[in-house]
N, C-alpha and C. Protein backbone atom coordinates (compact mmCIF):
# COMPACT_ATOMS: atom_id res chain seq x y z
N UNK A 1 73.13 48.54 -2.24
CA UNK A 1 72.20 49.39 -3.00
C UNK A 1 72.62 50.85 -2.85
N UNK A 2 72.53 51.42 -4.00
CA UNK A 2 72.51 53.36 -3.89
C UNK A 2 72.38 53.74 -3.01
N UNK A 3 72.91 54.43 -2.31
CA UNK A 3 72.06 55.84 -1.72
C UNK A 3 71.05 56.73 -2.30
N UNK A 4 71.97 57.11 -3.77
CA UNK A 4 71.33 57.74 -4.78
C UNK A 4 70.17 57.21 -5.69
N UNK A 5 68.62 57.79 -5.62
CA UNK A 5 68.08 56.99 -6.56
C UNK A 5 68.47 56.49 -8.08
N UNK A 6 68.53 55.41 -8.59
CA UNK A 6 68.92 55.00 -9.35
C UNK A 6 67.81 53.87 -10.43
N UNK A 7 67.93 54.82 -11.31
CA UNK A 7 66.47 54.23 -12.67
C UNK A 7 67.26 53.55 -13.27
N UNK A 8 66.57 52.16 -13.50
CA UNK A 8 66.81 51.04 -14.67
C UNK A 8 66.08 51.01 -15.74
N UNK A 9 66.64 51.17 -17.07
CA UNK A 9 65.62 51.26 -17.94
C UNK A 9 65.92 50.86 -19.19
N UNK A 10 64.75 50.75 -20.07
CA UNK A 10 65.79 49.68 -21.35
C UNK A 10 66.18 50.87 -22.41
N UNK A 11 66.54 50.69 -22.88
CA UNK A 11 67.31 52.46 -23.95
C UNK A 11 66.26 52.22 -25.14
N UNK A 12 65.10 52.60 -24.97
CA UNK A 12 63.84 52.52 -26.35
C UNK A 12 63.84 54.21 -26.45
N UNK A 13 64.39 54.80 -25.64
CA UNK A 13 63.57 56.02 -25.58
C UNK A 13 62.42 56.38 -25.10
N UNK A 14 61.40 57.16 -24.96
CA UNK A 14 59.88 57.85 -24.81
C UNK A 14 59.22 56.63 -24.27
N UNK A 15 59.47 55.34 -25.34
CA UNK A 15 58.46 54.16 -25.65
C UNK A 15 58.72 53.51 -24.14
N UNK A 16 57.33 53.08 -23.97
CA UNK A 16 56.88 51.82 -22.87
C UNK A 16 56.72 52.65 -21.31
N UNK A 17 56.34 51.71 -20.31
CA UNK A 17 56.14 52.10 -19.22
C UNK A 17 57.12 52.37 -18.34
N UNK A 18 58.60 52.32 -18.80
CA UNK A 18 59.43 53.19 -17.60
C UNK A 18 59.38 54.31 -17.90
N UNK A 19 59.29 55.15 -18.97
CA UNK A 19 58.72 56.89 -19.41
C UNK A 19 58.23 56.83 -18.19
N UNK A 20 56.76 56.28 -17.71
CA UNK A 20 56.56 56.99 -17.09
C UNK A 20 56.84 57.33 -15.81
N UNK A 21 57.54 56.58 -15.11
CA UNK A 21 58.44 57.12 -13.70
C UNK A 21 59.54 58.07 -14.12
N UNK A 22 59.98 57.58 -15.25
CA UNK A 22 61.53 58.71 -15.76
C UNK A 22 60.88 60.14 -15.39
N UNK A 23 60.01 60.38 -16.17
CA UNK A 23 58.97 62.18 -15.90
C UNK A 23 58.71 62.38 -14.77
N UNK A 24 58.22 61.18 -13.54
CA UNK A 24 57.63 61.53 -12.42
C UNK A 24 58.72 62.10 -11.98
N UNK A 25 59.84 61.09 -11.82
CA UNK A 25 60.81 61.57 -10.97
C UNK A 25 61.57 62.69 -11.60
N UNK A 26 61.98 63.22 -12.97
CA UNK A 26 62.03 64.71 -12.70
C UNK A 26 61.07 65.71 -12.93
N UNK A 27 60.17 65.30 -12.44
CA UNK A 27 58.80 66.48 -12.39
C UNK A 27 59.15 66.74 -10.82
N UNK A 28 59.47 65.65 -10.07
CA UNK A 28 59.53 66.00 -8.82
C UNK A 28 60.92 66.37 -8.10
N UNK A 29 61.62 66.64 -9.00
CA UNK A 29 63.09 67.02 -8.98
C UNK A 29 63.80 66.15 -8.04
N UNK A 30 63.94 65.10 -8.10
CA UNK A 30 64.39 64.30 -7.81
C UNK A 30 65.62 63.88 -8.46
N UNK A 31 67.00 63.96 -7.88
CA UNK A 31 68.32 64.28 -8.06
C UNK A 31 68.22 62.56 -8.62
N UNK A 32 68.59 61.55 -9.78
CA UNK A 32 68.87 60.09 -9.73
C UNK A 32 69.94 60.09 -10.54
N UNK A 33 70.88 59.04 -10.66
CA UNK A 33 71.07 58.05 -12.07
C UNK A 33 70.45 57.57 -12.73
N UNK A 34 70.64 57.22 -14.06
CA UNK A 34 69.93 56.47 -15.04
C UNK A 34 70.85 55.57 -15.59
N UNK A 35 70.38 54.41 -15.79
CA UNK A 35 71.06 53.55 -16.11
C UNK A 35 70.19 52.68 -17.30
N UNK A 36 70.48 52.33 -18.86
CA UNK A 36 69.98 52.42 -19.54
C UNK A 36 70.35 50.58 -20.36
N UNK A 37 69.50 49.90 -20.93
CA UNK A 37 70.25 48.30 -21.36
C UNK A 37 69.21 48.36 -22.69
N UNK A 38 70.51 48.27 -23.77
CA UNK A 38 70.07 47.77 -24.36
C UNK A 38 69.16 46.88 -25.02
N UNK A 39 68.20 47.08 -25.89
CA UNK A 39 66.75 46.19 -25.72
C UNK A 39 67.47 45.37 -27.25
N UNK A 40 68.29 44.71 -27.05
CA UNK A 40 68.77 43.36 -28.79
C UNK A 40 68.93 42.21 -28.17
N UNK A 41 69.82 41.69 -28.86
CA UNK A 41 69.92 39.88 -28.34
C UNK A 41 70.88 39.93 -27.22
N UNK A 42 71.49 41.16 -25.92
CA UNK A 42 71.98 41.25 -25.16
C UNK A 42 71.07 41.14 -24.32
N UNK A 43 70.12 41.74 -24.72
CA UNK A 43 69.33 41.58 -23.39
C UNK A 43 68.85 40.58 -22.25
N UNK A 44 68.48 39.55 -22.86
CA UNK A 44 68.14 38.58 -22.11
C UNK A 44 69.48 37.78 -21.15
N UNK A 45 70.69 37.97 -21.67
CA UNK A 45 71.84 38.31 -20.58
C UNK A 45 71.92 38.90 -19.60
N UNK A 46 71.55 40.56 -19.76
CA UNK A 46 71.43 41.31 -18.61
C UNK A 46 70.30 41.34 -17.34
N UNK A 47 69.08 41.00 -18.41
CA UNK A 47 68.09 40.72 -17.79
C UNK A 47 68.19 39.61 -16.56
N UNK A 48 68.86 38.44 -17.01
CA UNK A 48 69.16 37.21 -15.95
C UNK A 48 70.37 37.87 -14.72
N UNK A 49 71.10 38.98 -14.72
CA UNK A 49 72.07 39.25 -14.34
C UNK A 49 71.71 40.40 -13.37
N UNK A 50 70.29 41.03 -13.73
CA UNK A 50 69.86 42.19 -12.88
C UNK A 50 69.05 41.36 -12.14
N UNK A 51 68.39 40.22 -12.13
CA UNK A 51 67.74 39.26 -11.36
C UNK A 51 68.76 38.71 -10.39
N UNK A 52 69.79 38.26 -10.93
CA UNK A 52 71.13 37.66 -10.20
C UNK A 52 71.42 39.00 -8.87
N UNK A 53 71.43 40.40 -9.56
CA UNK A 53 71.91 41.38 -8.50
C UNK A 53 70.81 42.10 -8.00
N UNK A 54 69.58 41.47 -7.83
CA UNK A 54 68.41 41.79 -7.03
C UNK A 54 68.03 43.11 -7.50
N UNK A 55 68.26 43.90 -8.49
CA UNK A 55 68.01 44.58 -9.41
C UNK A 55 66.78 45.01 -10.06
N UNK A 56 66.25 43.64 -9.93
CA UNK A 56 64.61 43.37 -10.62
C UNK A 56 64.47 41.91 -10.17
N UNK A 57 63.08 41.93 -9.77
CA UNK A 57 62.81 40.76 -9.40
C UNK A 57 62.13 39.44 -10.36
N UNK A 58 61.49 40.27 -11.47
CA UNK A 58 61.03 39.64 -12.74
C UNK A 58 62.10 39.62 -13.57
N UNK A 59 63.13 40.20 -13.54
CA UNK A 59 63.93 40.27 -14.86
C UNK A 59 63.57 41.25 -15.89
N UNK A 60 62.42 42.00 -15.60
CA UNK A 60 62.07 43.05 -16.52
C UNK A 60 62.42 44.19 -15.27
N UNK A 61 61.84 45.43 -16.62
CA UNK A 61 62.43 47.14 -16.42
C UNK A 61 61.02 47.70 -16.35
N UNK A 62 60.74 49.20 -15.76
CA UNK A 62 61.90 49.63 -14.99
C UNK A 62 61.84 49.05 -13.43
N UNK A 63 63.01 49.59 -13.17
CA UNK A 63 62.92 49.62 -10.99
C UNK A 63 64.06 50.61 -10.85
N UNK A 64 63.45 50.79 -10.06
CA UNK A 64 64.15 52.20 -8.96
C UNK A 64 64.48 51.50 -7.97
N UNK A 65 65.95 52.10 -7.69
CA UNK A 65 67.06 52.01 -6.14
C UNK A 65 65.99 53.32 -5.64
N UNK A 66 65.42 53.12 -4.40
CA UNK A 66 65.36 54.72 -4.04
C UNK A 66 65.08 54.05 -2.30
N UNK A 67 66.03 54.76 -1.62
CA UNK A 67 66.03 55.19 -0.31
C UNK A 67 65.96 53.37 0.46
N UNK A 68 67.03 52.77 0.24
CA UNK A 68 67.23 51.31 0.15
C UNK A 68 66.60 50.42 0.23
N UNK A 69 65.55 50.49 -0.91
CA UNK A 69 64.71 49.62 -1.34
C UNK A 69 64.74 49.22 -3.06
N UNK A 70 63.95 48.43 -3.43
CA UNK A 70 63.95 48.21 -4.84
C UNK A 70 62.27 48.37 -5.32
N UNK A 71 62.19 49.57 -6.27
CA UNK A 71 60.99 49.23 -6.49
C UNK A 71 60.59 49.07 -7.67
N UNK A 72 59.58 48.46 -8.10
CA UNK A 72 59.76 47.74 -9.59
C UNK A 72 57.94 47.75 -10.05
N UNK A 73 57.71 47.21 -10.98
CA UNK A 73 56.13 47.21 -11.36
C UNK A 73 55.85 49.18 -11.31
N UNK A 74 55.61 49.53 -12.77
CA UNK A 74 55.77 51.30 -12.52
C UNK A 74 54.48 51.72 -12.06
N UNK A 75 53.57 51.62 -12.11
CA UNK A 75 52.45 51.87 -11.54
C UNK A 75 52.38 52.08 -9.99
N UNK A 76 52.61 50.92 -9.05
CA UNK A 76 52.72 50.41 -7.73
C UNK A 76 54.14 51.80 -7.30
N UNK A 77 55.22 52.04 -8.14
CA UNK A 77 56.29 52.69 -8.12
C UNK A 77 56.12 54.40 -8.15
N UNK A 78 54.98 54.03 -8.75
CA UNK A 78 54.80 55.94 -8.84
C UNK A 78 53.90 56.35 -7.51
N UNK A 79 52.75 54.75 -6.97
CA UNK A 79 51.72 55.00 -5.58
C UNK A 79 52.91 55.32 -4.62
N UNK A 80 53.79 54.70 -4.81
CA UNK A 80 54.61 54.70 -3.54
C UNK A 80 55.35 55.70 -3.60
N UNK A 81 56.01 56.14 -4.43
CA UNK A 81 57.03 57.34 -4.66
C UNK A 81 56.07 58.74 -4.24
N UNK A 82 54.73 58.65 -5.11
CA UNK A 82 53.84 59.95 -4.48
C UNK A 82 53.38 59.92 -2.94
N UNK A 83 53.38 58.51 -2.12
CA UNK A 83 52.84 58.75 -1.14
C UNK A 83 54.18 58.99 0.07
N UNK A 84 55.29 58.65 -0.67
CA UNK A 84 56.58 59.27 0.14
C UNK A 84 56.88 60.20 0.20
N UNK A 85 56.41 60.67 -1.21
CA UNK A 85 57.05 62.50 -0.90
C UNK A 85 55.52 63.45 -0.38
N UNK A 86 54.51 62.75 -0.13
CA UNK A 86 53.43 63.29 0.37
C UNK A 86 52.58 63.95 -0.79
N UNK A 87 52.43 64.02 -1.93
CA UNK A 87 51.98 64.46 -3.25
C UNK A 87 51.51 63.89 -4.05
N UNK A 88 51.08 64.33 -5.21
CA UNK A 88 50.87 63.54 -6.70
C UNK A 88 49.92 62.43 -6.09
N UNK A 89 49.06 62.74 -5.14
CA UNK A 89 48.48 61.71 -5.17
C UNK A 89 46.85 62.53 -4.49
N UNK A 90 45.64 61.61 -4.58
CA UNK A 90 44.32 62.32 -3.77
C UNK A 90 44.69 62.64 -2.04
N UNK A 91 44.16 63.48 -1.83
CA UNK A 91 43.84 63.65 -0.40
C UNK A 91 43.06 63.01 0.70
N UNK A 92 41.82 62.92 -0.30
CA UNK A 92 41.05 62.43 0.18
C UNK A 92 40.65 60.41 -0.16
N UNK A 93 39.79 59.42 0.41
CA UNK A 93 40.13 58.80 -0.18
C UNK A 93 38.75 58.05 -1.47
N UNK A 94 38.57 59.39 -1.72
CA UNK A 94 37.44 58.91 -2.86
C UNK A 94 38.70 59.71 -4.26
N UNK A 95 39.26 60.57 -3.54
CA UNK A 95 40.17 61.08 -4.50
C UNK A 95 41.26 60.08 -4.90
N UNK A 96 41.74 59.53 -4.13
CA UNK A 96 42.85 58.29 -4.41
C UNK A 96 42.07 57.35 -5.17
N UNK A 97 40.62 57.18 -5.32
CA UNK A 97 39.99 56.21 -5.93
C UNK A 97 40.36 56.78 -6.97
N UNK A 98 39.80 57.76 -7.60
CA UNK A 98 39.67 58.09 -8.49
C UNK A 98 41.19 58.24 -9.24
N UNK A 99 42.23 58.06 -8.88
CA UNK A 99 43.47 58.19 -9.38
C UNK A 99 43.76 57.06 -9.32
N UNK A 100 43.26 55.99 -8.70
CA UNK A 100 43.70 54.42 -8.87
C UNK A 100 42.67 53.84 -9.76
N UNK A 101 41.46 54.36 -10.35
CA UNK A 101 40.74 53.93 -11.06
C UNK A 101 41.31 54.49 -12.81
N UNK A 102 41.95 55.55 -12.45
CA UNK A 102 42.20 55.91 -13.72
C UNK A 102 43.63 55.14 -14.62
N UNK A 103 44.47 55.09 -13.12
CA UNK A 103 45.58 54.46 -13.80
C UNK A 103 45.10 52.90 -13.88
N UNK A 104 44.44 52.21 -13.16
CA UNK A 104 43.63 51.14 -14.22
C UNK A 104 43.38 51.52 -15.20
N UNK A 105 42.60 51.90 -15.85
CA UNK A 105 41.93 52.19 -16.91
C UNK A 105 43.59 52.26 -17.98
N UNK A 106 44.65 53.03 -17.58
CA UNK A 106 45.61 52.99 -18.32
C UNK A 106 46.32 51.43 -18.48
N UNK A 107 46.15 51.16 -17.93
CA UNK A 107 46.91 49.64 -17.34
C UNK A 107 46.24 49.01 -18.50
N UNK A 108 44.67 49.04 -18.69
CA UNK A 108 44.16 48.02 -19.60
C UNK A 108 44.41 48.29 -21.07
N UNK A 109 44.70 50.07 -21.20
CA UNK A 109 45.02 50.64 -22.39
C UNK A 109 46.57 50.25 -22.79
N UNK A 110 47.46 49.71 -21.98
CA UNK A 110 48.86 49.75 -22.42
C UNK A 110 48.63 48.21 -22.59
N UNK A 111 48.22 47.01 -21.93
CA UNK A 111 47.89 45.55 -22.95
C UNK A 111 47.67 46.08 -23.98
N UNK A 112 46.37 46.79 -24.55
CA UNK A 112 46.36 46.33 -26.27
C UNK A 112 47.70 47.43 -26.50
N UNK A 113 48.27 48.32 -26.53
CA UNK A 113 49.47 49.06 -26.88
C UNK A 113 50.21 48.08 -27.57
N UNK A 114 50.60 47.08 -26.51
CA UNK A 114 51.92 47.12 -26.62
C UNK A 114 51.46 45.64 -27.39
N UNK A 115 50.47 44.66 -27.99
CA UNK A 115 49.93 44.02 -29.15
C UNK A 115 50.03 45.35 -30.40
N UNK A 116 49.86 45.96 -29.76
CA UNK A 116 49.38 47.27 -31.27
C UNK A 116 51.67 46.96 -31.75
N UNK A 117 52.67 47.02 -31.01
CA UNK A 117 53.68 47.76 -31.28
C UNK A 117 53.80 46.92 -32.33
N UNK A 118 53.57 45.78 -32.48
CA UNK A 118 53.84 44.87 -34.11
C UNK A 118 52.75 44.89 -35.14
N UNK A 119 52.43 46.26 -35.43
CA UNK A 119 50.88 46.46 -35.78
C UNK A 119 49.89 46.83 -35.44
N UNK A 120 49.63 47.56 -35.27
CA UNK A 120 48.28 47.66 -34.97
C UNK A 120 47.01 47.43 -35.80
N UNK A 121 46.01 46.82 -35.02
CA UNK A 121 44.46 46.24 -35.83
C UNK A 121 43.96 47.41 -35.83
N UNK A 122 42.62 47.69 -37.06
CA UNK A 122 41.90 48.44 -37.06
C UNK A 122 41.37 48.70 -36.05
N UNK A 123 40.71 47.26 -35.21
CA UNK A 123 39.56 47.49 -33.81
C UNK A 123 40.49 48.48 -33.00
N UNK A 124 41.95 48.21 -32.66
CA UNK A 124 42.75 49.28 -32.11
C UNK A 124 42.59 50.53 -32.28
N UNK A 125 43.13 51.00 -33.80
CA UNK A 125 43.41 52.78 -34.11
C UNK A 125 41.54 53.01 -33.96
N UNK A 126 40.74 52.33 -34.20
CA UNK A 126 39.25 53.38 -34.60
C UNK A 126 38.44 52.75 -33.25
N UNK A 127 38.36 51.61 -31.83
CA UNK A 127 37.61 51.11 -31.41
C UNK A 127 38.24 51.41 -29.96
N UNK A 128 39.57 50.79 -29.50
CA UNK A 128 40.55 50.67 -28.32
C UNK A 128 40.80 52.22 -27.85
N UNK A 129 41.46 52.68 -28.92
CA UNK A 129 41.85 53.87 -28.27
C UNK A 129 40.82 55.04 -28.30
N UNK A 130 39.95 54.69 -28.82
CA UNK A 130 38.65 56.04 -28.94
C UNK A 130 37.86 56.15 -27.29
N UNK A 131 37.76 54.55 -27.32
CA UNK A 131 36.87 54.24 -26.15
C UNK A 131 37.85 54.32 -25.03
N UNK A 132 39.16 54.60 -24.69
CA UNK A 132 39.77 54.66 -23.71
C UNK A 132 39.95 56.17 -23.93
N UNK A 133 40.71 57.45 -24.46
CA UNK A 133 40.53 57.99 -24.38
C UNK A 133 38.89 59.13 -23.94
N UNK A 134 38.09 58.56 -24.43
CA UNK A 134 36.90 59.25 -24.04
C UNK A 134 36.17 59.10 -22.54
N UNK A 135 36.62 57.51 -22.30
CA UNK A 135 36.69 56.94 -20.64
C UNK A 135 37.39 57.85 -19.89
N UNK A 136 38.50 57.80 -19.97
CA UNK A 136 39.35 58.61 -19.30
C UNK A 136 39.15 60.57 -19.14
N UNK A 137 38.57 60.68 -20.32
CA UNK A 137 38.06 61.94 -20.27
C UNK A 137 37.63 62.10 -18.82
N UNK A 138 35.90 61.68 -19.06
CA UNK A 138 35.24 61.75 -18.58
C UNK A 138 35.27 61.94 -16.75
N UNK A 139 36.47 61.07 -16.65
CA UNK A 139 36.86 61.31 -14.80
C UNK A 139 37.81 63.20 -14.84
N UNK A 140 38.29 63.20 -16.17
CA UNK A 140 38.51 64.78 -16.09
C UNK A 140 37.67 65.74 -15.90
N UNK A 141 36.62 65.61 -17.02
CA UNK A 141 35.95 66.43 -16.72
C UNK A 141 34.80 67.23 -15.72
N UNK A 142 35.10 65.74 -14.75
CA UNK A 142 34.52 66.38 -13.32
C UNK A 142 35.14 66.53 -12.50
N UNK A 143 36.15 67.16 -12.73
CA UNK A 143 36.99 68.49 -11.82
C UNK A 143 37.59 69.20 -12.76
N UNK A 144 37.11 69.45 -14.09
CA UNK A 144 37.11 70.83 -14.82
C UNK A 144 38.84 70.94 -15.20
N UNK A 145 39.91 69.79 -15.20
CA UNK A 145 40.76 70.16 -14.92
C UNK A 145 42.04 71.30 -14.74
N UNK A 146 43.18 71.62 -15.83
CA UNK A 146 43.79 70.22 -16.36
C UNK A 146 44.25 68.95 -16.22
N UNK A 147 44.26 68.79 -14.53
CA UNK A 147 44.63 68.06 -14.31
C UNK A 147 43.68 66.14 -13.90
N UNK A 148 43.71 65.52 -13.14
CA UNK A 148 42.53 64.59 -13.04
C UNK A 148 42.20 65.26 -11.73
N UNK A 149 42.84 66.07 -11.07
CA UNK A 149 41.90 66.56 -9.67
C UNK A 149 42.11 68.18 -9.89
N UNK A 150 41.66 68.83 -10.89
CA UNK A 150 41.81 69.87 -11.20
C UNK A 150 43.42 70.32 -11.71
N UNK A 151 43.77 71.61 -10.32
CA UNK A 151 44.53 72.23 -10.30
C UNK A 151 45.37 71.28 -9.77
N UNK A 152 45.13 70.58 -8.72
CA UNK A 152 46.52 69.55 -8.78
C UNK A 152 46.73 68.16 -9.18
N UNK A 153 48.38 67.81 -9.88
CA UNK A 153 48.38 66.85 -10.42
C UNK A 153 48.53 65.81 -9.57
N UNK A 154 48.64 64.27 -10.22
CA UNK A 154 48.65 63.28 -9.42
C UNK A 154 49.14 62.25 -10.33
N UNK A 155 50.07 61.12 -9.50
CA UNK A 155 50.64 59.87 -10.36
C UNK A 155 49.78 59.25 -11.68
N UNK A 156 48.33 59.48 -11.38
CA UNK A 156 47.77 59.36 -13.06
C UNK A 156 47.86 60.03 -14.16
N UNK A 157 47.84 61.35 -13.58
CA UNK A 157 47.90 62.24 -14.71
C UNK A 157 49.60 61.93 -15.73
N UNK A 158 50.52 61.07 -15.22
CA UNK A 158 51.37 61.09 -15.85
C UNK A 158 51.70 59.79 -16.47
N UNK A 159 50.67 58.36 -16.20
CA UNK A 159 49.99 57.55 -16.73
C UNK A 159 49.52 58.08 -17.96
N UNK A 160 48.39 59.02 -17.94
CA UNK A 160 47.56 59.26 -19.05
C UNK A 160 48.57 59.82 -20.28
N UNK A 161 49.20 60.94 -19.83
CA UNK A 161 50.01 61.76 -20.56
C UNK A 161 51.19 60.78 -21.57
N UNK A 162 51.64 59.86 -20.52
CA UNK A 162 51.77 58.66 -21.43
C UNK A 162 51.37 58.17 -22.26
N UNK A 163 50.23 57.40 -22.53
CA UNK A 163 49.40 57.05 -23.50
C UNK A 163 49.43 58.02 -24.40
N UNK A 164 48.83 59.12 -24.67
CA UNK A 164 48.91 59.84 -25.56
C UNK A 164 50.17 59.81 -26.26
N UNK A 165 51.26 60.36 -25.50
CA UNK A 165 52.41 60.22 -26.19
C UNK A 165 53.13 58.74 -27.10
N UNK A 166 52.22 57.65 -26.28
CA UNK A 166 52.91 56.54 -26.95
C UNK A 166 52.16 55.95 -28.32
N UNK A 167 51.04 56.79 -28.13
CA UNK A 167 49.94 56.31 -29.40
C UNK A 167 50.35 57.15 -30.29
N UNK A 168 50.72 58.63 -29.95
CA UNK A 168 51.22 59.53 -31.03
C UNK A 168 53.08 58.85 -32.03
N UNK A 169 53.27 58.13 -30.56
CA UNK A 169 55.09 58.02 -31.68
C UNK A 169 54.30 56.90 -32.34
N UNK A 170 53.30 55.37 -31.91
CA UNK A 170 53.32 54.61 -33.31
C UNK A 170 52.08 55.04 -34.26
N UNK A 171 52.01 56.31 -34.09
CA UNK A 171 50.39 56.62 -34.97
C UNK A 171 49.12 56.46 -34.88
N UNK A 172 49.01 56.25 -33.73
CA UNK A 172 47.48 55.06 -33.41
C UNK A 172 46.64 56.46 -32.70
N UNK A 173 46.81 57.43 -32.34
CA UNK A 173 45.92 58.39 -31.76
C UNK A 173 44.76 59.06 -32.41
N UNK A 174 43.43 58.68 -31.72
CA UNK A 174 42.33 59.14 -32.63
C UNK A 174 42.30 60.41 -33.58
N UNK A 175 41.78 60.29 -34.59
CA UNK A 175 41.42 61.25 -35.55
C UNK A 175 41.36 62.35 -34.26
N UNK A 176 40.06 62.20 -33.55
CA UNK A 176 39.80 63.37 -32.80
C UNK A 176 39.69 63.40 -31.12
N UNK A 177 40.69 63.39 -30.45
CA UNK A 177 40.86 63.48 -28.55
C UNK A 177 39.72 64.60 -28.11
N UNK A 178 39.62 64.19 -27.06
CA UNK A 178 38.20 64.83 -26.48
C UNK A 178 39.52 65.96 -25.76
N UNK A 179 38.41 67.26 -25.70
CA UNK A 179 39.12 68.42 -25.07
C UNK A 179 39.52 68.10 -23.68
N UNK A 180 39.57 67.38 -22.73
CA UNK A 180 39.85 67.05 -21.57
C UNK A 180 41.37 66.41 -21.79
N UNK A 181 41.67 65.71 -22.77
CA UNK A 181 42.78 65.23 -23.08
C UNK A 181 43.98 66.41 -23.44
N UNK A 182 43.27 66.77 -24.34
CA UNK A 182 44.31 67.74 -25.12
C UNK A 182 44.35 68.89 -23.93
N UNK A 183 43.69 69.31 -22.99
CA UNK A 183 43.76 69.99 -22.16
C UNK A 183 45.26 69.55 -20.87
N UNK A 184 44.98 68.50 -20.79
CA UNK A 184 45.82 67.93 -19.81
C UNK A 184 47.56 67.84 -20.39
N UNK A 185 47.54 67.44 -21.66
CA UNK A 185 48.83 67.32 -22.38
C UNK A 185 49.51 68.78 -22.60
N UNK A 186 48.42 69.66 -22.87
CA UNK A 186 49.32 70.87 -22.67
C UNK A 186 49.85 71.31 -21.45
N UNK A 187 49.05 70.99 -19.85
CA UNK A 187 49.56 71.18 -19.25
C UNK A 187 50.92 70.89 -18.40
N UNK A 188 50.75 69.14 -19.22
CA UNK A 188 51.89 68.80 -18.43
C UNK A 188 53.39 68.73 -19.08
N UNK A 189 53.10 69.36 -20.99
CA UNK A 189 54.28 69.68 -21.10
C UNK A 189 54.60 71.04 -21.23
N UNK A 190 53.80 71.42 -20.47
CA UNK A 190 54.22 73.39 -19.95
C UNK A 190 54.82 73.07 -18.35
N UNK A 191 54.65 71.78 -17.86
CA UNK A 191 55.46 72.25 -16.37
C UNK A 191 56.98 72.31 -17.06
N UNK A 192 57.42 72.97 -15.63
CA UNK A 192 59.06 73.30 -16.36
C UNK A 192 59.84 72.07 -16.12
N UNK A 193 60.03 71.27 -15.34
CA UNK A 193 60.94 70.11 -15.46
C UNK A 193 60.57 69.04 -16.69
N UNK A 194 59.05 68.99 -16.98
CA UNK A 194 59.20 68.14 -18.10
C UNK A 194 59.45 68.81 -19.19
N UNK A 195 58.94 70.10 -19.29
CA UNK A 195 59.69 70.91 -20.37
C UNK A 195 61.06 71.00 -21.42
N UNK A 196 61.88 71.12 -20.20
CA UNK A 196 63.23 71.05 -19.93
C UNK A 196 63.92 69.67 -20.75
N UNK A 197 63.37 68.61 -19.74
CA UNK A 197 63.54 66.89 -19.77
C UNK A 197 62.83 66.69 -21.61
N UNK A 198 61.78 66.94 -22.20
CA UNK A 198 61.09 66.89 -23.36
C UNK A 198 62.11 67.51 -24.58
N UNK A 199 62.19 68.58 -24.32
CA UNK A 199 63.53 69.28 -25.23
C UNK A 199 64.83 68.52 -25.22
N UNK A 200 65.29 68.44 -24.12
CA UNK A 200 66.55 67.81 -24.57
C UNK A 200 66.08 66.62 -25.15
N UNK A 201 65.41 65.75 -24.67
CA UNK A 201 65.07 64.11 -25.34
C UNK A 201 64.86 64.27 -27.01
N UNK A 202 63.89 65.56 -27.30
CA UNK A 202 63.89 65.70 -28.17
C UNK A 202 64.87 66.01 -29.47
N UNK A 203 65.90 66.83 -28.82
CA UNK A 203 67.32 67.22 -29.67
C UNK A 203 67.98 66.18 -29.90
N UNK A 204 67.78 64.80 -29.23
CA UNK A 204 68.87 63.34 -29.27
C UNK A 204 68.04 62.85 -30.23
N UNK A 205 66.73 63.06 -30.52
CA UNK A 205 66.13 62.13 -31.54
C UNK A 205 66.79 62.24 -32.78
C-alpha cells in the first residue's frame, strides 16, 4: 500500500459520493494521488481486480490508501479522516451528534438521488428534495451558521454541499432553497482550496 494517500474514483466527474472526500481531502490540503476508472463496460473488470488487490472491499468506489490502511464507505471515510487530523468534526459530543445526524439525513437524500439519475419522479424534484433540504436547514439554523456548527466547518457540511451540487448538475434543485442552504454553499465555495479545486474542474468541463 502507498505511503502517499491515494483516491480511487470512477471518472464521472462532480457526480456521486466520492466528490465528496475528493473536496475534503483538498480542503484539508492533503498532498494525494488520484486515480480515476472508467465507469463503461470496463468496469466491472476493474472493479473484480481492485477487490483482487484489496483496493476495495465491495468492489465499489471511492477508498482511500491513507496512512496504511484502506478506507472505503465515504461517509465512515470522512468520520475517520476528520477525527485523525483532529477537525471537521464536533467537539463536543452532542455536537458530533449533530454532524452524524445530519450526514444521515444526507445518506437518505443520496438513495432517492441516485433512483432520480435515470429520471427523476415528480414526488422527487417537488416532495424529496424540498423536504430534505428544509430538514437539513433547520439543524443550520441553530448555530446561525454558515457552517452546521457555525463558524466552524465539519465532515457534514461537505455532505450537504454535495447534494446541492448534485441536484443542481441533474436539475432536480428546488424552485426555492431555504437561506441556510444557500448560505452554506457560498461559504464553502469561497474557501480557497475548494475554490481553486472548483475552477480548474470547471475549465475541463
Amino acid at each position: 500500500m502507498s505511503t502517499k494517500p491515494v483516491y480511487h474514483y470512477l471518472a464521472i466527474g462532480r457526480l456521486g459520493r466520492g466528490e465528496v472526500v475528493r473536496l475534503f481531502l483538498q480542503d484539508a490540503g492533503i498532498d494525494f494521488d488520484e486515480k480515476r476508472y472508467p465507469y463503461d463496460d470496463t468496469w466491472p473488470a476493474a472493479s473484480a481486480k481492485l477487490q483482487k488487490e484489496g483496493l476495495s472491499k465491495t468492489g465499489k468506489l471511492p477508498s482511500v490508501e491513507y496512512k496504511g490502511k484502506l478506507l472505503t464507505q465515504h461517509v465512515p471515510t470522512l468520520r475517520y479522516l476528520a477525527r485523525d487530523l483532529g477537525k471537521y468534526d464536533g467537539e463536543t459530543n452532542e455536537e458530533k451528534y449533530i454532524a452524524d445526524v445530519v450526514s444521515d439525513l444526507y445518506i437518505d437524500w443520496r438513495s432517492a438521488w441516485v433512483k432520480a439519475l435515470s429520471g427523476a419522479s415528480d414526488e422527487y424534484k417537488t416532495k424529496t428534495t424540498v423536504e430534505y433540504y428544509k430538514l437539513v436547514a433547520e439543524y443550520y439554523a441553530q448555530s446561525g451558521g454558515p457552517y452546521l456548527l457555525g463558524d466552524r466547518i465539519t465532515y457534514a457540511d461537505f455532505a450537504v454541499f454535495q447534494s446541492w451540487d448534485n441536484d443542481k448538475r441533474i436539475g432536480t434543485l428546488p424552485a426555492s432553497l431555504p437561506a441556510e442552504i444557500t448560505k452554506l454553499v457560498e461559504a464553502m465555495s469561497q474557501r480557497p482550496n475548494i475554490a481553486a479545486y472548483l475552477k480548474e474542474n470547471e475549465a475541463k468541463a
